[in-house]
PDB file of N, CA and C in Angstrom:
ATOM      1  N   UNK A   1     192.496  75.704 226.030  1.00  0.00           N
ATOM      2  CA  UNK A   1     193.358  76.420 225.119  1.00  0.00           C
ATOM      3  C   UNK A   1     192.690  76.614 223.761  1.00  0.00           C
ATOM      4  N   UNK A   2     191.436  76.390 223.882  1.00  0.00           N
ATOM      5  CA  UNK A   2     190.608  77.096 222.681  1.00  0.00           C
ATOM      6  C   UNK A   2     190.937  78.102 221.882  1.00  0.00           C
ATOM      7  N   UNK A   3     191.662  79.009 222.559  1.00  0.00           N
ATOM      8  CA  UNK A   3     191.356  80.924 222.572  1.00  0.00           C
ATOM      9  C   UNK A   3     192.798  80.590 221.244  1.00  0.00           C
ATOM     10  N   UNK A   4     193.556  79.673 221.661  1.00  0.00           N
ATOM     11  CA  UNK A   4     195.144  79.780 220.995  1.00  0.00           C
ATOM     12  C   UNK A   4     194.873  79.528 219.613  1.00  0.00           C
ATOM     13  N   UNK A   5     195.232  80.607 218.415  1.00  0.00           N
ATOM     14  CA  UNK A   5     195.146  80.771 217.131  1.00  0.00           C
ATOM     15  C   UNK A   5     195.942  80.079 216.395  1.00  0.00           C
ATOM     16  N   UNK A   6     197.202  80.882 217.014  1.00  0.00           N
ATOM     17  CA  UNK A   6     198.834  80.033 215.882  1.00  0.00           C
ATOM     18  C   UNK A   6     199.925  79.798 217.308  1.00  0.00           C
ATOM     19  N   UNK A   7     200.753  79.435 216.582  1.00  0.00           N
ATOM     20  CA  UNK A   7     202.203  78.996 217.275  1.00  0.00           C
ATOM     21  C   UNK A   7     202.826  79.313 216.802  1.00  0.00           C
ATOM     22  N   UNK A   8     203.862  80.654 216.826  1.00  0.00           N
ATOM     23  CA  UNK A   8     205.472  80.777 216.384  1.00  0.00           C
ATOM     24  C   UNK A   8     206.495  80.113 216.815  1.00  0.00           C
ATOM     25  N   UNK A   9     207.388  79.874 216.581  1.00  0.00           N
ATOM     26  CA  UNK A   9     209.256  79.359 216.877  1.00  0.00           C
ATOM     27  C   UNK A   9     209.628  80.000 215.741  1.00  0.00           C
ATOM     28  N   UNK A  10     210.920  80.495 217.128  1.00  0.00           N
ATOM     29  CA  UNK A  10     211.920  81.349 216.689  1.00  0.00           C
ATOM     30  C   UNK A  10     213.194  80.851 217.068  1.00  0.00           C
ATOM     31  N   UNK A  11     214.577  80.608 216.439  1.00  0.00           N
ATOM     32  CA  UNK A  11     215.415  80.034 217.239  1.00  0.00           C
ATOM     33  C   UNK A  11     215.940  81.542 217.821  1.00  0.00           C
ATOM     34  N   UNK A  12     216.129  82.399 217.380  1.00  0.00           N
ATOM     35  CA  UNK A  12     216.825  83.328 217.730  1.00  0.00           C
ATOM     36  C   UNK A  12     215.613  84.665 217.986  1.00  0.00           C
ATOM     37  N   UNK A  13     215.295  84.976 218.708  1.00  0.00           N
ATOM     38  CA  UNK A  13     213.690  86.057 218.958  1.00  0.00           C
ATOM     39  C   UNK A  13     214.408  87.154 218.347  1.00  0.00           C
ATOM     40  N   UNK A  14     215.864  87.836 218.660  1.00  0.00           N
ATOM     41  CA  UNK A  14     216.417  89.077 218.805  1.00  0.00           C
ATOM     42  C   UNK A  14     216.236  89.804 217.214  1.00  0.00           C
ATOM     43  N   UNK A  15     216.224  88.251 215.921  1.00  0.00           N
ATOM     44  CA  UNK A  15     216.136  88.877 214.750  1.00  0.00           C
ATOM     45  C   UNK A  15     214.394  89.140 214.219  1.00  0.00           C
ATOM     46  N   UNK A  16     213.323  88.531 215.576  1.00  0.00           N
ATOM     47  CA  UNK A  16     212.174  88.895 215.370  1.00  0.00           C
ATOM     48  C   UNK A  16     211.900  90.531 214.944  1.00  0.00           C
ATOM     49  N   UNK A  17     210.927  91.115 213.980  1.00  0.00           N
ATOM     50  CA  UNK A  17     210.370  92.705 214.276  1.00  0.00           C
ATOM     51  C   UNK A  17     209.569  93.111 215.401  1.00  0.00           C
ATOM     52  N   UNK A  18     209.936  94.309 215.646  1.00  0.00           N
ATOM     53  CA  UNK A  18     209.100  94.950 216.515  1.00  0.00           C
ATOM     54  C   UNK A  18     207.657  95.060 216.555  1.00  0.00           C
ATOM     55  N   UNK A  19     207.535  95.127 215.338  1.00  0.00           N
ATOM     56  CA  UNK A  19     205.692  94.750 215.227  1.00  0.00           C
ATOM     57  C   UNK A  19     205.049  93.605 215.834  1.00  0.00           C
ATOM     58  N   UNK A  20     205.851  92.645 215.082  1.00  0.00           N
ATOM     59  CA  UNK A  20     205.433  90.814 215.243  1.00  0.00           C
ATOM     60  C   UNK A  20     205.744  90.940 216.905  1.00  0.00           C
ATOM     61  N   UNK A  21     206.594  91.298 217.579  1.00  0.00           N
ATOM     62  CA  UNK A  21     206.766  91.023 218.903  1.00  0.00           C
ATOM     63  C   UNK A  21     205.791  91.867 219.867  1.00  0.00           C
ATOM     64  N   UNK A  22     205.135  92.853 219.195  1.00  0.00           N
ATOM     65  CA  UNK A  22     204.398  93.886 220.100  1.00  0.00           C
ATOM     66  C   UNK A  22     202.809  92.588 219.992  1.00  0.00           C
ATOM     67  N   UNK A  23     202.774  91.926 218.871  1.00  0.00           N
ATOM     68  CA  UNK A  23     201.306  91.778 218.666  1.00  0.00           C
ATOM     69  C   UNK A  23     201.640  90.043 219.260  1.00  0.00           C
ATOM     70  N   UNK A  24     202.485  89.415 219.284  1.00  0.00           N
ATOM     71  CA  UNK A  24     202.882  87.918 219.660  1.00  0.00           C
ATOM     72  C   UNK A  24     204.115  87.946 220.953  1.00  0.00           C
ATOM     73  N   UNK A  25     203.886  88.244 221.906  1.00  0.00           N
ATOM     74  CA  UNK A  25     204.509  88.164 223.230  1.00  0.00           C
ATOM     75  C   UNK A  25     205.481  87.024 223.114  1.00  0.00           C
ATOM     76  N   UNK A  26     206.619  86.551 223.122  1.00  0.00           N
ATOM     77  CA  UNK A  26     206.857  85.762 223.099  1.00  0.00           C
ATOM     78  C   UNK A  26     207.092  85.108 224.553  1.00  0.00           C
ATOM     79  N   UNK A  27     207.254  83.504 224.495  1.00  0.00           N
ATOM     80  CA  UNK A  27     207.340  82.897 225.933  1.00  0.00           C
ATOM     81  C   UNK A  27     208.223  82.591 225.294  1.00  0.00           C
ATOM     82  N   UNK A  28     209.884  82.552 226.512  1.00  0.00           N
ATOM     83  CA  UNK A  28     211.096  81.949 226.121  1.00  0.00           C
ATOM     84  C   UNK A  28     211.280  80.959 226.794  1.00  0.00           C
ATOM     85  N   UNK A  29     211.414  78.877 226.719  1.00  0.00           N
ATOM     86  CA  UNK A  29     211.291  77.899 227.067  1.00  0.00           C
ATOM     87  C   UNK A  29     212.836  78.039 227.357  1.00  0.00           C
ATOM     88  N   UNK A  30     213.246  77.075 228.161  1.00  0.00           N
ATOM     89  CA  UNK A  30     214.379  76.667 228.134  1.00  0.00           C
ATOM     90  C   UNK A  30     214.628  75.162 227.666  1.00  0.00           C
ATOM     91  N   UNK A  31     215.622  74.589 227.858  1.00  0.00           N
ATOM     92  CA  UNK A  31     216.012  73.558 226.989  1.00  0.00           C
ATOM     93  C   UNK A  31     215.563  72.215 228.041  1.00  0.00           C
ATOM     94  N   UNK A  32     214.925  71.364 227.235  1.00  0.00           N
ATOM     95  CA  UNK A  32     214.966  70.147 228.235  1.00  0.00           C
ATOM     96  C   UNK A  32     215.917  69.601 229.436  1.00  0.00           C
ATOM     97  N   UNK A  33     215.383  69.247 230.332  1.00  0.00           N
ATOM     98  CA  UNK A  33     216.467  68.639 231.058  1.00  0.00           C
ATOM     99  C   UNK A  33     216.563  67.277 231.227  1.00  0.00           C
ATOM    100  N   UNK A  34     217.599  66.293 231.999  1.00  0.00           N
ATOM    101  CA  UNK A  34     217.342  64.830 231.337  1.00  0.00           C
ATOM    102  C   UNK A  34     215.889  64.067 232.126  1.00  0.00           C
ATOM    103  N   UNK A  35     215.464  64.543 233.250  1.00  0.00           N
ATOM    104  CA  UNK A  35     214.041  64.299 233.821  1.00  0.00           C
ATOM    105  C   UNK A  35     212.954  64.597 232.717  1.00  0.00           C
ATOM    106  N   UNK A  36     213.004  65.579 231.570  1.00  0.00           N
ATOM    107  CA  UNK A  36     212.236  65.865 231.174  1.00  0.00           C
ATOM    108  C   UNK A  36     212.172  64.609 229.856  1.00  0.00           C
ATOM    109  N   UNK A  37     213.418  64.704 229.418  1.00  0.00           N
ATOM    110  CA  UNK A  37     213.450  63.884 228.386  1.00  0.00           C
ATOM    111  C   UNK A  37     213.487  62.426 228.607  1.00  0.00           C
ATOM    112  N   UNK A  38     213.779  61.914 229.579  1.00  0.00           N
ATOM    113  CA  UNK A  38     213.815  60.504 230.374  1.00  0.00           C
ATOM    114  C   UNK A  38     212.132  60.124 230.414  1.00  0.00           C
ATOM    115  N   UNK A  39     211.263  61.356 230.644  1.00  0.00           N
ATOM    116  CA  UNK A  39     209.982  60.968 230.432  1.00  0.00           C
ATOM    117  C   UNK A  39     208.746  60.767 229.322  1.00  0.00           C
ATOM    118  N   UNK A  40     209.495  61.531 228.511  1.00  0.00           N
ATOM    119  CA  UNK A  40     209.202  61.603 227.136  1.00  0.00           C
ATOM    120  C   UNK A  40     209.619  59.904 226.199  1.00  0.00           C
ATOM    121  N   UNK A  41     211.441  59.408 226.830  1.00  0.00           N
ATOM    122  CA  UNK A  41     211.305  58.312 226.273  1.00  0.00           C
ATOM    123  C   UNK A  41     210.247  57.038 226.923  1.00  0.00           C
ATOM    124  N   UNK A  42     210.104  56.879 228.128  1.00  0.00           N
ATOM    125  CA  UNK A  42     209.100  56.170 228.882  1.00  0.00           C
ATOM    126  C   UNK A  42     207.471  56.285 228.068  1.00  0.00           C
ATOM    127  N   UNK A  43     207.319  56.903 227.954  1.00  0.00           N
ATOM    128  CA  UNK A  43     206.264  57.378 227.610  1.00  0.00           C
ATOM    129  C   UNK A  43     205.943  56.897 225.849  1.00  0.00           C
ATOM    130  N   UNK A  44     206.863  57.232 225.180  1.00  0.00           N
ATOM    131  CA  UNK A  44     206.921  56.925 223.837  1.00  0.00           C
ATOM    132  C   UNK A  44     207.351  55.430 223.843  1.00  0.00           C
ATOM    133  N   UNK A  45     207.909  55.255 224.648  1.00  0.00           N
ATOM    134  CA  UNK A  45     208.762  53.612 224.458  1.00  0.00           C
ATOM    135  C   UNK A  45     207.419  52.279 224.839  1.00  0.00           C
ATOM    136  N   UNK A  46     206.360  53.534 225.603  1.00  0.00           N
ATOM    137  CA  UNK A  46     205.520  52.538 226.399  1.00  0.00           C
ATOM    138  C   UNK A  46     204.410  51.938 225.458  1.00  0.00           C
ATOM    139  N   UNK A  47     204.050  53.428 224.628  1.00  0.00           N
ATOM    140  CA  UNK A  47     203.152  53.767 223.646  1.00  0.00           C
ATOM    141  C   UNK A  47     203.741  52.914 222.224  1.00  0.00           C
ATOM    142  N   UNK A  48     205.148  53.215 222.166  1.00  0.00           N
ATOM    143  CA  UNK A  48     205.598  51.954 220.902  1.00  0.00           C
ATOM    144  C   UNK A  48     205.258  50.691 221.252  1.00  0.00           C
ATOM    145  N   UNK A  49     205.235  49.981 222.185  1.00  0.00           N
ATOM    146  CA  UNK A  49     205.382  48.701 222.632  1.00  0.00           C
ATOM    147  C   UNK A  49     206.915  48.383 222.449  1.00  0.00           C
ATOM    148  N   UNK A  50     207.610  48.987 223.142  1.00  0.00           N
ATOM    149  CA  UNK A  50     209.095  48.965 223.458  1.00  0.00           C
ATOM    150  C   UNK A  50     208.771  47.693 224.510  1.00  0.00           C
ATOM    151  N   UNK A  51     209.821  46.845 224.425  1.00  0.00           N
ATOM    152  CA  UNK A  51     210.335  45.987 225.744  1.00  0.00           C
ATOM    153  C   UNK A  51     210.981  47.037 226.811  1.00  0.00           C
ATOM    154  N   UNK A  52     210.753  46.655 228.310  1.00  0.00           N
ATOM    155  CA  UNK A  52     211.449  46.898 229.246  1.00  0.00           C
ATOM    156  C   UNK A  52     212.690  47.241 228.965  1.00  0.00           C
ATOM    157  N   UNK A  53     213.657  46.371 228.618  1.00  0.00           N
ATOM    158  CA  UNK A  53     215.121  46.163 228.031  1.00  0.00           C
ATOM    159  C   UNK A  53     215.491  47.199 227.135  1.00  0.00           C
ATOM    160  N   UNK A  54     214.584  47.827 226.206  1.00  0.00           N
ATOM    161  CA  UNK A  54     215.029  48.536 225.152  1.00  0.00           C
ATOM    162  C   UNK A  54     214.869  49.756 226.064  1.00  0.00           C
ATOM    163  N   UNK A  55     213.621  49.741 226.850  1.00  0.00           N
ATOM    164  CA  UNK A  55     213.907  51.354 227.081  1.00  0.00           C
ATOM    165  C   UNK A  55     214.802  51.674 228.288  1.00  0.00           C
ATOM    166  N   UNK A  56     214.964  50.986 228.680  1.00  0.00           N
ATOM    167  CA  UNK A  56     216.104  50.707 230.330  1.00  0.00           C
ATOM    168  C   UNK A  56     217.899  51.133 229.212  1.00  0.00           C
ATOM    169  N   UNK A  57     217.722  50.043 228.262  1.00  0.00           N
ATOM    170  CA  UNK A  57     218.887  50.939 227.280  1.00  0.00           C
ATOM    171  C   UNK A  57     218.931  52.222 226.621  1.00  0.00           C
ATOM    172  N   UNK A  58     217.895  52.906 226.574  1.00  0.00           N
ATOM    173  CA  UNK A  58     217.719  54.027 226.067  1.00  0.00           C
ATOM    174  C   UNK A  58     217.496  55.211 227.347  1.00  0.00           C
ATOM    175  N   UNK A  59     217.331  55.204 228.848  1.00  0.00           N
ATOM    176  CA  UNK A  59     217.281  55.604 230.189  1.00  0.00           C
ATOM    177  C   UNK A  59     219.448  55.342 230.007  1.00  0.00           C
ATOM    178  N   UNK A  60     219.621  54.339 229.681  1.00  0.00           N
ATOM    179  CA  UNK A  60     220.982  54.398 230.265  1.00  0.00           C
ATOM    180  C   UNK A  60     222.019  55.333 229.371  1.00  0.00           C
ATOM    181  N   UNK A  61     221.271  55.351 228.013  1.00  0.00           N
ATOM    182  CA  UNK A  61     221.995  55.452 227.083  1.00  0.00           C
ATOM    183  C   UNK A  61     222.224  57.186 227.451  1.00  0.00           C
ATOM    184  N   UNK A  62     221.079  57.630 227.686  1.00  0.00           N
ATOM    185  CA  UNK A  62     220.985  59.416 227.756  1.00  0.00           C
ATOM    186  C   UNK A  62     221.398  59.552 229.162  1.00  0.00           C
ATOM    187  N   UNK A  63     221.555  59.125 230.037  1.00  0.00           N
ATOM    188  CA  UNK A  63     222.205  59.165 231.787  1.00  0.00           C
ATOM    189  C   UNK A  63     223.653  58.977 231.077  1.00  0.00           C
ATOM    190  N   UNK A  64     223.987  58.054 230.183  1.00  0.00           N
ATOM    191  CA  UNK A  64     225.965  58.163 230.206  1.00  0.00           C
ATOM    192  C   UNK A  64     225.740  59.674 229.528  1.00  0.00           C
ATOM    193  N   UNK A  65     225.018  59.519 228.333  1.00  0.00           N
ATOM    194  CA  UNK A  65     225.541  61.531 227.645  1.00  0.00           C
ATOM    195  C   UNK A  65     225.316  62.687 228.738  1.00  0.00           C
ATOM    196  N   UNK A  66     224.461  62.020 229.337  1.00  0.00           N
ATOM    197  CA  UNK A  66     224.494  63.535 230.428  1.00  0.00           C
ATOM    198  C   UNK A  66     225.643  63.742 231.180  1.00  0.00           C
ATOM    199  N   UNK A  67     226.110  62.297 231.888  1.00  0.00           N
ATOM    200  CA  UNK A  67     227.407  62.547 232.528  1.00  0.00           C
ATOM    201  C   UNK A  67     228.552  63.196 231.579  1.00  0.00           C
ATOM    202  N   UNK A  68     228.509  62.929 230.136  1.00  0.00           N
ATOM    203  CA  UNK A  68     230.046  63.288 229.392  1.00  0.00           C
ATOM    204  C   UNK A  68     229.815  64.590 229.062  1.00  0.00           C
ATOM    205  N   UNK A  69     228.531  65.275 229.439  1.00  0.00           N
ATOM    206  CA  UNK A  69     228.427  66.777 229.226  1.00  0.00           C
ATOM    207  C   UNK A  69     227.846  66.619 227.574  1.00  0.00           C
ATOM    208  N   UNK A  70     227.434  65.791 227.184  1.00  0.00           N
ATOM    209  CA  UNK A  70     226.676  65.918 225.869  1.00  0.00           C
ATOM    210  C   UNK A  70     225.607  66.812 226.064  1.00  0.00           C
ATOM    211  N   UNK A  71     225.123  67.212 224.396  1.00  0.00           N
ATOM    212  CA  UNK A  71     224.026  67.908 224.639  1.00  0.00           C
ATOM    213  C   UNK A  71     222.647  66.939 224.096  1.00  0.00           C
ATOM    214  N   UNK A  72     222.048  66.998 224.901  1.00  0.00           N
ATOM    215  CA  UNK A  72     220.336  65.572 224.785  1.00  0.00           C
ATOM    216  C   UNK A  72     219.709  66.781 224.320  1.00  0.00           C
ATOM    217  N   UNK A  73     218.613  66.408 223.348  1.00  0.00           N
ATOM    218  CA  UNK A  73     217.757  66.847 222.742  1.00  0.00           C
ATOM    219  C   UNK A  73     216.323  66.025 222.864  1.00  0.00           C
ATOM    220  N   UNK A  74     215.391  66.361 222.682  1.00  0.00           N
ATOM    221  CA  UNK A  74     214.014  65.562 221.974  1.00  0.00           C
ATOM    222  C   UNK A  74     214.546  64.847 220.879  1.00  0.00           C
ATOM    223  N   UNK A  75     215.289  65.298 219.527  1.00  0.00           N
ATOM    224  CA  UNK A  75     216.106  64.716 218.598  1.00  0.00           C
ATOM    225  C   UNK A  75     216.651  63.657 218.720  1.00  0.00           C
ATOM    226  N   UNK A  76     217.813  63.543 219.612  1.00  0.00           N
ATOM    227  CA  UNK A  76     218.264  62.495 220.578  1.00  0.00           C
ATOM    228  C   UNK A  76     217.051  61.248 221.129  1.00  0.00           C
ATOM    229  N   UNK A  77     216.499  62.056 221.613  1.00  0.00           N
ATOM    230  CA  UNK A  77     215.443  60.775 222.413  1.00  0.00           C
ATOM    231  C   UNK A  77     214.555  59.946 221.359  1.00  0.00           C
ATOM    232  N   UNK A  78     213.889  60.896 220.212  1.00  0.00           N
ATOM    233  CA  UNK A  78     213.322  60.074 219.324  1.00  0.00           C
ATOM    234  C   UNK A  78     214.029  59.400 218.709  1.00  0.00           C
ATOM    235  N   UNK A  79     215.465  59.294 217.882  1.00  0.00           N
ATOM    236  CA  UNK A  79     216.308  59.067 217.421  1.00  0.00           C
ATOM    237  C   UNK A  79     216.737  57.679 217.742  1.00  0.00           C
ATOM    238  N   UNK A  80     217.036  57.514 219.130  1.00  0.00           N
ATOM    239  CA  UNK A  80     217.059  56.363 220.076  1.00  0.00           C
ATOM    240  C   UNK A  80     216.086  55.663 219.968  1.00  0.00           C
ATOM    241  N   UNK A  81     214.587  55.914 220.139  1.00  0.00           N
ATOM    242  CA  UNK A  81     213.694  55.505 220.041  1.00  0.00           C
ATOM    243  C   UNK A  81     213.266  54.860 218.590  1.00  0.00           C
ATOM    244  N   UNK A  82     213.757  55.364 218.026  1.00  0.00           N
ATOM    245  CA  UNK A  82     213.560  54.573 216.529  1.00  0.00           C
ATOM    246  C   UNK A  82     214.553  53.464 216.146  1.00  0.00           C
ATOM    247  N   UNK A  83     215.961  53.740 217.027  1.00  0.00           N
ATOM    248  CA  UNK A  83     216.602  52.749 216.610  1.00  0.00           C
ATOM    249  C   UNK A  83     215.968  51.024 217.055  1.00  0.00           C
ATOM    250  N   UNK A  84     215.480  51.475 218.644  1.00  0.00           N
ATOM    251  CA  UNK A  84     214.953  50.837 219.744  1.00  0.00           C
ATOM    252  C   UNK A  84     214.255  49.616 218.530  1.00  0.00           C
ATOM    253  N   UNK A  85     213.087  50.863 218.792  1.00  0.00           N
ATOM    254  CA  UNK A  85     211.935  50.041 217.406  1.00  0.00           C
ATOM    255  C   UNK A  85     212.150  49.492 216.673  1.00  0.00           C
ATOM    256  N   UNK A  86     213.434  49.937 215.423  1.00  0.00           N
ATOM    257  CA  UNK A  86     213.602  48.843 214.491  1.00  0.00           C
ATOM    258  C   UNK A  86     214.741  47.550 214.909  1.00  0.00           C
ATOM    259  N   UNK A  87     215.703  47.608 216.362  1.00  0.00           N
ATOM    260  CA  UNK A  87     215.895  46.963 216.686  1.00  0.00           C
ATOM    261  C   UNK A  87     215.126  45.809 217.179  1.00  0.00           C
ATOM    262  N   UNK A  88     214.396  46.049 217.578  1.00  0.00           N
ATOM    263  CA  UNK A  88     213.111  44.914 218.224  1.00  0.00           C
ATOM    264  C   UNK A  88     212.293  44.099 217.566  1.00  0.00           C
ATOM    265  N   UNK A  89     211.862  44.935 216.187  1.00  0.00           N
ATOM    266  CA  UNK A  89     210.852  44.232 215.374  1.00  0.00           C
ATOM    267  C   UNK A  89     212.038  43.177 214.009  1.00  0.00           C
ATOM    268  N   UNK A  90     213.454  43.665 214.002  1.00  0.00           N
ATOM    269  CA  UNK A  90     214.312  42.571 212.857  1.00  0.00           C
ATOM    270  C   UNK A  90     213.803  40.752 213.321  1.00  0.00           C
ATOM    271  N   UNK A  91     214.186  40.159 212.780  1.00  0.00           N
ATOM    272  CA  UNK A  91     213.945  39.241 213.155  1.00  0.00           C
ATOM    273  C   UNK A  91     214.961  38.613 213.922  1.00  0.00           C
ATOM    274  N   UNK A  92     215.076  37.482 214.800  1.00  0.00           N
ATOM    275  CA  UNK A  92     216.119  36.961 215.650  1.00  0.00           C
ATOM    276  C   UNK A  92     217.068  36.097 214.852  1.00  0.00           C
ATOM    277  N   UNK A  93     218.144  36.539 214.922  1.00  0.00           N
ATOM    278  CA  UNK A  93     219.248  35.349 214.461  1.00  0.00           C
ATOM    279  C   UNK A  93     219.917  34.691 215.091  1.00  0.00           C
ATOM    280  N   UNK A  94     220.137  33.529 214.449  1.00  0.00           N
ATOM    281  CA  UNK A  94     220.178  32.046 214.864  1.00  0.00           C
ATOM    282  C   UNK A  94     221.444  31.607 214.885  1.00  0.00           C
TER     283      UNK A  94
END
């Protein structure tokens, strides 16, 4: 991916110009799904040095929002993930 210059985001393309869209094609992504984002926390949780436990709570935590019809984000997952983190590193009380 050498050849790749820049990166646009657009939330909405439709208020893009006709120019900018003739010369930047756009690719339209769709929204994560919870496989996608379930791997993203694994992955980050593994790379934090998350405990097992924290990220098994953070797998459970985004499996209940999916069932209640929430909407999961990347936002969401890092979000979790930070709580994770500073949950882990407080110190233990006695």
């Amino acid at each position: 991916m050498g050849w790749i210059i820049w990166v646009l985001t657009s939330n909405n393309g439709r208020l893009l110009p006709d120019p900018l869209l003739s010369r930047c094609p756009p690719i339209r992504l769709g929204p994560p799904t919870l496989v996608h984002l379930l791997g993203v926390a694994a992955h980050e949780g593994e790379r934090r040095g998350l405990s097992p436990g924290a990220t098994d709570a953070i797998r459970a935590a985004l499996e209940w929002a999916e069932r209640q019809d929430r909407l999961l984000t990347l936002r969401t997952v890092l979000r979790l993930l930070d709580r994770a983190e500073q949950m882990q590193r407080r110190p233990l009380l006695q």
